[in-house]
N, C-alpha and C. Protein backbone atom coordinates (compact mmCIF):
# COMPACT_ATOMS: atom_id res chain seq x y z
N UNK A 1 38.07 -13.07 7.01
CA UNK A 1 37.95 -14.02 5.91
C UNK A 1 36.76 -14.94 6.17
N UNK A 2 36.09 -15.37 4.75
CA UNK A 2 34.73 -16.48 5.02
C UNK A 2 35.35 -17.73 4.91
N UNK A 3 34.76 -18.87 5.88
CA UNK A 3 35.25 -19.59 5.86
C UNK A 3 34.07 -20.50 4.81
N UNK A 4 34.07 -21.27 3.90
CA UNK A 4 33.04 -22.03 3.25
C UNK A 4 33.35 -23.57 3.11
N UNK A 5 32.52 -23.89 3.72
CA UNK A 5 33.09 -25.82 3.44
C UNK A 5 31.58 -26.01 2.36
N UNK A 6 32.42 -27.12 1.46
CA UNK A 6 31.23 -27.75 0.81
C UNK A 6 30.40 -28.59 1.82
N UNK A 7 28.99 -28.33 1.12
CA UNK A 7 28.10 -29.45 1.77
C UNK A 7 28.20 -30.83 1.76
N UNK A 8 27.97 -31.47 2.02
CA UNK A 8 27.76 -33.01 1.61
C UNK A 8 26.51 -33.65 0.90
N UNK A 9 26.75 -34.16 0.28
CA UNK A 9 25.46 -34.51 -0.68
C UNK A 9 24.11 -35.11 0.09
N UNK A 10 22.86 -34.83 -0.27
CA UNK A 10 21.92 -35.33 0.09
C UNK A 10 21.52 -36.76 -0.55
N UNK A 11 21.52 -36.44 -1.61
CA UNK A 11 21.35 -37.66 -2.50
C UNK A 11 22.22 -37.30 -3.91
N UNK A 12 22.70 -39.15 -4.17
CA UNK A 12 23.54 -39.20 -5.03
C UNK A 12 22.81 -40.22 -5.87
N UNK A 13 22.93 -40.08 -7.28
CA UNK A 13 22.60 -40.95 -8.13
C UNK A 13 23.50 -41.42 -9.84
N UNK A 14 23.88 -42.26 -9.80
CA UNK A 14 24.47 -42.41 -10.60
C UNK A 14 23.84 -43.52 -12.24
N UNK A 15 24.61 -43.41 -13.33
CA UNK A 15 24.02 -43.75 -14.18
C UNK A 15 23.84 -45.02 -14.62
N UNK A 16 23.16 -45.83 -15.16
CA UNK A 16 23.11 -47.33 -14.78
C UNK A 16 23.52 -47.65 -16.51
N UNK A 17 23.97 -48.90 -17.18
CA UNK A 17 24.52 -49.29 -17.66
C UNK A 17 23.67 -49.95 -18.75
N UNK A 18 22.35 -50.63 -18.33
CA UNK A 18 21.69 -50.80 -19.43
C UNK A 18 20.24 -51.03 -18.50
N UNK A 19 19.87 -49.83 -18.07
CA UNK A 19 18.61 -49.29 -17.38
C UNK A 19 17.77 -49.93 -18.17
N UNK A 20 16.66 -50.97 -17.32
CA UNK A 20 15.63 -51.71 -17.61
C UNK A 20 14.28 -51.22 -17.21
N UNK A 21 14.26 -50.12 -16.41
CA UNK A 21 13.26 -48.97 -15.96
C UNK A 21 13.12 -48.24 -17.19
N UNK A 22 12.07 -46.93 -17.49
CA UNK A 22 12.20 -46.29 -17.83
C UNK A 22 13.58 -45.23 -17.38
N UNK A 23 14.11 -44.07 -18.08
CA UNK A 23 14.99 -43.45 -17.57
C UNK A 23 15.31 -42.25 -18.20
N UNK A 24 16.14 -41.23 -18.20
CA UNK A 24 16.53 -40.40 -18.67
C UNK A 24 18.00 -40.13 -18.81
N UNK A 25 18.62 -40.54 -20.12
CA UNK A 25 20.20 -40.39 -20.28
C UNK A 25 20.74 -41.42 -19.04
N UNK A 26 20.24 -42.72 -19.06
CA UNK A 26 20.53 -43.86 -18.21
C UNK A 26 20.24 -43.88 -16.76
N UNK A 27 19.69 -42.33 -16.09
CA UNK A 27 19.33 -41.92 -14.87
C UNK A 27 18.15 -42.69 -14.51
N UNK A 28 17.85 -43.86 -13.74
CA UNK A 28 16.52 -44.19 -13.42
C UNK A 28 15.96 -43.97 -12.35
N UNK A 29 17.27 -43.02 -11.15
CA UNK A 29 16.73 -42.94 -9.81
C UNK A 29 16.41 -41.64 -9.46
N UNK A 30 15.82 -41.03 -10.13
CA UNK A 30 15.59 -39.40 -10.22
C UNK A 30 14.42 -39.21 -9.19
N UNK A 31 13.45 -40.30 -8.87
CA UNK A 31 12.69 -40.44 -7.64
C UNK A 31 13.35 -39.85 -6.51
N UNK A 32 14.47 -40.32 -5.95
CA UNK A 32 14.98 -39.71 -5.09
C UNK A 32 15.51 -38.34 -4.87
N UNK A 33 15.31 -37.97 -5.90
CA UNK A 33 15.70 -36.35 -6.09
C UNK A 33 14.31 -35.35 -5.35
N UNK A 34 14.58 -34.82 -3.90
CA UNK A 34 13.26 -33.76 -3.85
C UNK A 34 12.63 -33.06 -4.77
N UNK A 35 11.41 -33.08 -5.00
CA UNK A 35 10.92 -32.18 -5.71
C UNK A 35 10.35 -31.46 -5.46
N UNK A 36 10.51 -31.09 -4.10
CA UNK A 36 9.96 -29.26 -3.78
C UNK A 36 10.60 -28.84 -3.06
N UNK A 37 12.16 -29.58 -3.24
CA UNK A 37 12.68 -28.88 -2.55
C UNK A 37 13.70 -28.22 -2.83
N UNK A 38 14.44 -27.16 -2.47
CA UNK A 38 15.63 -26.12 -3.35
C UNK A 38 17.51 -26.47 -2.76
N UNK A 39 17.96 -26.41 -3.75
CA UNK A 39 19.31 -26.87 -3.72
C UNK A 39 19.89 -26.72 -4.56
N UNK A 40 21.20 -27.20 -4.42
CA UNK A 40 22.61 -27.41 -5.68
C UNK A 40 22.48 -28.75 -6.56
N UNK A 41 23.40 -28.64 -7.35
CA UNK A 41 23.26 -30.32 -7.58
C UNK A 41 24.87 -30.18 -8.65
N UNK A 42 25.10 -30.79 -8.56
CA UNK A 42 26.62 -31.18 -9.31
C UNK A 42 26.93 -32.50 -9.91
N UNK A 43 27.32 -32.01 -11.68
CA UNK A 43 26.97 -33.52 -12.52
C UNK A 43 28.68 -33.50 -12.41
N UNK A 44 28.94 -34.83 -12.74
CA UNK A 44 30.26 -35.26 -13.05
C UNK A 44 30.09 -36.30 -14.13
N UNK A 45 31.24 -36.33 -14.58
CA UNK A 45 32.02 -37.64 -15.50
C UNK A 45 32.50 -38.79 -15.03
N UNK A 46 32.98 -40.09 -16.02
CA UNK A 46 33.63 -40.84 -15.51
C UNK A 46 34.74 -41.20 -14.73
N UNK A 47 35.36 -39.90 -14.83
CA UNK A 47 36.46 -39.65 -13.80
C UNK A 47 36.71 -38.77 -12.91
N UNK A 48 35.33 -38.46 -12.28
CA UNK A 48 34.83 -38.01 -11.09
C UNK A 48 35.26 -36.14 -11.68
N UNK A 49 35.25 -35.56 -12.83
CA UNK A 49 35.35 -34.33 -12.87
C UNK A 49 34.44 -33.51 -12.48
N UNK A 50 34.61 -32.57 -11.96
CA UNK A 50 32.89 -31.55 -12.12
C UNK A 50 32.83 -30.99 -13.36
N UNK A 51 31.48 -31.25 -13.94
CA UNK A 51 30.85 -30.83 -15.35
C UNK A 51 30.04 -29.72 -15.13
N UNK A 52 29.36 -29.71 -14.23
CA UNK A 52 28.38 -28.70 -13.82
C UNK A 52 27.84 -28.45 -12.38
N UNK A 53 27.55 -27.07 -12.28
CA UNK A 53 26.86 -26.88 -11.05
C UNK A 53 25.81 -25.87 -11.07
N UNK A 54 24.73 -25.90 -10.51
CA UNK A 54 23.35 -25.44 -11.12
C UNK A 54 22.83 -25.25 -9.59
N UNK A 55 21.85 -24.36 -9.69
CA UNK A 55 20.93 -24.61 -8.06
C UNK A 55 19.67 -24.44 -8.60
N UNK A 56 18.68 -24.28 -7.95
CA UNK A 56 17.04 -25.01 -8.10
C UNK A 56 16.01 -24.40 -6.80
N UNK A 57 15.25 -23.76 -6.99
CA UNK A 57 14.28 -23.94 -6.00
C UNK A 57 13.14 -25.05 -5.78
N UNK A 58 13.14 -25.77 -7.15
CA UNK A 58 12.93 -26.98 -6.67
C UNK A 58 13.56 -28.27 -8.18
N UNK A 59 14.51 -28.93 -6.74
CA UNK A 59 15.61 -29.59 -7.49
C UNK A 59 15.17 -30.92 -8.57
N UNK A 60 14.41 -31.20 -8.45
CA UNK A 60 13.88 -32.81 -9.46
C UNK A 60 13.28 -31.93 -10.83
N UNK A 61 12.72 -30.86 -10.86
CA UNK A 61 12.40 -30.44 -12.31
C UNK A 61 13.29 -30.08 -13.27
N UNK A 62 14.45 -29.02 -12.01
CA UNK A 62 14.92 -28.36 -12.85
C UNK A 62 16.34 -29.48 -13.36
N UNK A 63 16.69 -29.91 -12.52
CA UNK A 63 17.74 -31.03 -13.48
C UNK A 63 16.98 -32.34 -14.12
N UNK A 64 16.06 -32.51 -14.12
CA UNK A 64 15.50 -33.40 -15.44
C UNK A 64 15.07 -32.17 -16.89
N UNK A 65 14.84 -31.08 -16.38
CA UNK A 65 14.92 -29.89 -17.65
C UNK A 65 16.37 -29.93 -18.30
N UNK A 66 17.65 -29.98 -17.58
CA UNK A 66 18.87 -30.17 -18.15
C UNK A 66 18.98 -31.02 -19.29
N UNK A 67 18.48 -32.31 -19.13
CA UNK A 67 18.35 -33.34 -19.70
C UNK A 67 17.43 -33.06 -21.27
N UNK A 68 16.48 -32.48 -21.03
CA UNK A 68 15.63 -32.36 -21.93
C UNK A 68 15.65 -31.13 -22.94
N UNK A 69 16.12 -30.08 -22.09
CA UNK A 69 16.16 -28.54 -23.17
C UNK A 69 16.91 -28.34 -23.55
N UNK A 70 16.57 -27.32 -25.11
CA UNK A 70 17.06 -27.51 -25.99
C UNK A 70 18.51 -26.12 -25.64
N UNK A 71 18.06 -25.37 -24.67
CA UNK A 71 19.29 -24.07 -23.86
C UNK A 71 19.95 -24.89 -22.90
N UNK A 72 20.44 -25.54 -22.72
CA UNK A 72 21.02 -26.03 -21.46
C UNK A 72 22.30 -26.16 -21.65
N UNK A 73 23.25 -25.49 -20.77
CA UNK A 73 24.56 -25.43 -21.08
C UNK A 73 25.14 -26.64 -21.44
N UNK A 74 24.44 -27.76 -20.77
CA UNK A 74 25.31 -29.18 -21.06
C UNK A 74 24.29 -29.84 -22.35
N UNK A 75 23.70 -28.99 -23.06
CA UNK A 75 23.12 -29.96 -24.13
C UNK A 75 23.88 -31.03 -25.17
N UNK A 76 25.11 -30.41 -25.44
CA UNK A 76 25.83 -31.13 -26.05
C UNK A 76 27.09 -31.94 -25.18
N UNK A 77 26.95 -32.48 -23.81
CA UNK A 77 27.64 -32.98 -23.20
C UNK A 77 26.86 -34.32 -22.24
N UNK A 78 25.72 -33.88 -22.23
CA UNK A 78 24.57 -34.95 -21.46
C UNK A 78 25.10 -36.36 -21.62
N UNK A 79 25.78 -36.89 -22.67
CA UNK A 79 26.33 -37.82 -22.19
C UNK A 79 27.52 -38.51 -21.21
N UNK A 80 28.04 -37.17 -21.20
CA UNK A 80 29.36 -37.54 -20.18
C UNK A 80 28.95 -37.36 -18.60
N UNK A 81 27.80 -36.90 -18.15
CA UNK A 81 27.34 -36.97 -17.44
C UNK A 81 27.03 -38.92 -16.76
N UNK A 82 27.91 -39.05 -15.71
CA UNK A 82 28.02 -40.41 -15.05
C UNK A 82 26.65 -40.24 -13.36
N UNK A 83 27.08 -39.10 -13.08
CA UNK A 83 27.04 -38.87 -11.46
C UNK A 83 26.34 -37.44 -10.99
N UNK A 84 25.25 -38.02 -10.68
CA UNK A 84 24.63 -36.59 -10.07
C UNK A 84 24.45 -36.55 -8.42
N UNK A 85 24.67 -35.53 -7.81
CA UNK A 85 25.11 -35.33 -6.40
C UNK A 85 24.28 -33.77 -6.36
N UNK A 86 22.90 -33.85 -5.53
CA UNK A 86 22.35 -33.27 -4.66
C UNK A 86 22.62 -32.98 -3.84
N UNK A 87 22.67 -31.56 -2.79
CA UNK A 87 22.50 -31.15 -1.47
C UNK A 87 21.12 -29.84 -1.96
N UNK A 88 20.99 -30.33 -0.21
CA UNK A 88 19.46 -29.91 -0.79
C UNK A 88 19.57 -28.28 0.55
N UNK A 89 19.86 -27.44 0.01
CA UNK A 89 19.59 -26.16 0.78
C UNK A 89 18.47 -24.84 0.53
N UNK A 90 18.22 -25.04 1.84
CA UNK A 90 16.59 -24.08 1.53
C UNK A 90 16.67 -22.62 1.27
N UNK A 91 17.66 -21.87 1.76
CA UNK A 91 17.55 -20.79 1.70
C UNK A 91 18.11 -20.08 0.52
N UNK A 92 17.85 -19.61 -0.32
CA UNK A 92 18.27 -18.55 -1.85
C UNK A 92 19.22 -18.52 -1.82
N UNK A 93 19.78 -17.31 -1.04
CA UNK A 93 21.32 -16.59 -0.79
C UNK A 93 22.28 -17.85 -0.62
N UNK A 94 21.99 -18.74 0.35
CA UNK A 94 22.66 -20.02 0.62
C UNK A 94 23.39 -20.84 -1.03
N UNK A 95 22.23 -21.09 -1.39
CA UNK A 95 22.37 -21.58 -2.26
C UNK A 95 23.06 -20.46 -3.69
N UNK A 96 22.91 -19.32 -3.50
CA UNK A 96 23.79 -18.95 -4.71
C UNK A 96 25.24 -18.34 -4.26
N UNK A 97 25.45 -18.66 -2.92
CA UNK A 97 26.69 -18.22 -2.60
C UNK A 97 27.68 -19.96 -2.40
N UNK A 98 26.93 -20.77 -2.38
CA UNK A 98 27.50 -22.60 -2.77
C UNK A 98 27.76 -22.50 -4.11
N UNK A 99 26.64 -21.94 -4.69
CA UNK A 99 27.07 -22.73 -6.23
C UNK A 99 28.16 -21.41 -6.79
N UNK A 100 28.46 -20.36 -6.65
CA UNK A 100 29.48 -19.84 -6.95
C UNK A 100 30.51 -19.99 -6.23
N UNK A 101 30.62 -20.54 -5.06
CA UNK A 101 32.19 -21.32 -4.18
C UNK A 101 32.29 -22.45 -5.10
N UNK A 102 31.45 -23.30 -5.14
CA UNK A 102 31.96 -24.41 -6.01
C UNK A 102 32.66 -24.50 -7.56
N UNK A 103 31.87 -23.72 -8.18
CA UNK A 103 32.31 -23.58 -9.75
C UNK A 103 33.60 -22.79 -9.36
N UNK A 104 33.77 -22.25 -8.74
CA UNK A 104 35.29 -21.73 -8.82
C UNK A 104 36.46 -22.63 -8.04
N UNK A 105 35.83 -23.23 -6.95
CA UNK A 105 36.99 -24.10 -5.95
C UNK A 105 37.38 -24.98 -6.70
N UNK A 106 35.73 -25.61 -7.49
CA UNK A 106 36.37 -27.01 -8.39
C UNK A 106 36.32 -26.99 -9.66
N UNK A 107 36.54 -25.81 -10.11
CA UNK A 107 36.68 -25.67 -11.49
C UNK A 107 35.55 -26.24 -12.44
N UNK A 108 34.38 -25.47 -12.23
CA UNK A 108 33.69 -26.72 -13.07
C UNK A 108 33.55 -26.42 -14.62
N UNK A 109 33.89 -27.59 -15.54
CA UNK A 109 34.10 -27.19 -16.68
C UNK A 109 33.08 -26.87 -18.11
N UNK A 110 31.78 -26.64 -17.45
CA UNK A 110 30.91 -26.48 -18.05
C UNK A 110 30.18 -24.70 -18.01
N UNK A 111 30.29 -24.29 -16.31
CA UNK A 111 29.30 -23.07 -16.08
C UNK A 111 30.77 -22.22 -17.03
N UNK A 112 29.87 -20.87 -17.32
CA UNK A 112 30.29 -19.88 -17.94
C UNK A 112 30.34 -18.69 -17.08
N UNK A 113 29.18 -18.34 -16.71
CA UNK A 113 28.58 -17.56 -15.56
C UNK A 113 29.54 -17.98 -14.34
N UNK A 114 29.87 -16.59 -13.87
CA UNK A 114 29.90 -16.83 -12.32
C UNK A 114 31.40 -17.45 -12.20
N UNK A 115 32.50 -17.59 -13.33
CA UNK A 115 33.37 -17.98 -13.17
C UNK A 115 34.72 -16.66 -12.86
N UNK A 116 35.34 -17.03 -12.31
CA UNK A 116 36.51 -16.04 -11.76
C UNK A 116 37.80 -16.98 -11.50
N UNK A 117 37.97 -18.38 -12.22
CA UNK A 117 39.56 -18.60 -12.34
C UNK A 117 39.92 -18.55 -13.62
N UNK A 118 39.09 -18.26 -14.63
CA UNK A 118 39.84 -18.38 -16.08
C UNK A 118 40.49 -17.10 -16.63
C-alpha cells in the first residue's frame, strides 16, 4: 500500500475585506505566490471547504488565470473563494499524483476530472 500525506502549504493567502491595494477578487498578496515555480494550490471557502485543486508548472500565472478566464471551472464561484494555500512541488508526476490524492481525500467540490468518490 502507498502511503501519501498531504504537503503543507508553502504559502497561504487569504482574502482581505476591503483591499486598498490593487487586487484580484480581494486577493492582494499574490506577490507571494512563486512564479516560476510548479505546484498545487487549493482554494477554499468561508468555512474552510475545499473548492478546488489545480497544479501549475508555474504557480502565480496559472491561478491568477483562474481568476480571470472565461473556461475556468470556478468561473462562476470566484467569489466564494476566501483562502488560497500553495505548496510548491517541483517535480510533474509529484505534483499530479497530490492533486489527484487530494480531490479525492478531501472531496473537492469543484474538480470534475480526476474524481473517483462520486
Amino acid at each position: 500500500m502507498i502511503n501519501i500525506t498531504i504537503p503543507k502549504p508553502s504559502v497561504t493567502i487569504t482574502k482581505q475585506k476591503n483591499p486598498e491595494l490593487s487586487n484580484i477578487y480581494g486577493f492582494t498578496d499574490f506577490h507571494l505566490i512563486p512564479r516560476d515555480k510548479g505546484g498545487i494550490f487549493m482554494f477554499y471557502n468561508k468555512n474552510q471547504e475545499l473548492l478546488f485543486v489545480g497544479k501549475a508548472r508555474k504557480l502565480r500565472p496559472r491561478i491568477k488565470k483562474h481568476f480571470e478566464d472565461t473556461v475556468s471551472p470556478i468561473k462562476m464561484h470566484r467569489d466564494e473563494v476566501t483562502k488560497i494555500e500553495v505548496c510548491v512541488i517541483e517535480d510533474p508526476v509529484h505534483r499530479e499524483i497530490y492533486e489527484t490524492y487530494i480531490i479525492n481525500e478531501l472531496k473537492s467540490k469543484y474538480n470534475i476530472d480526476k474524481v473517483f468518490f462520486r
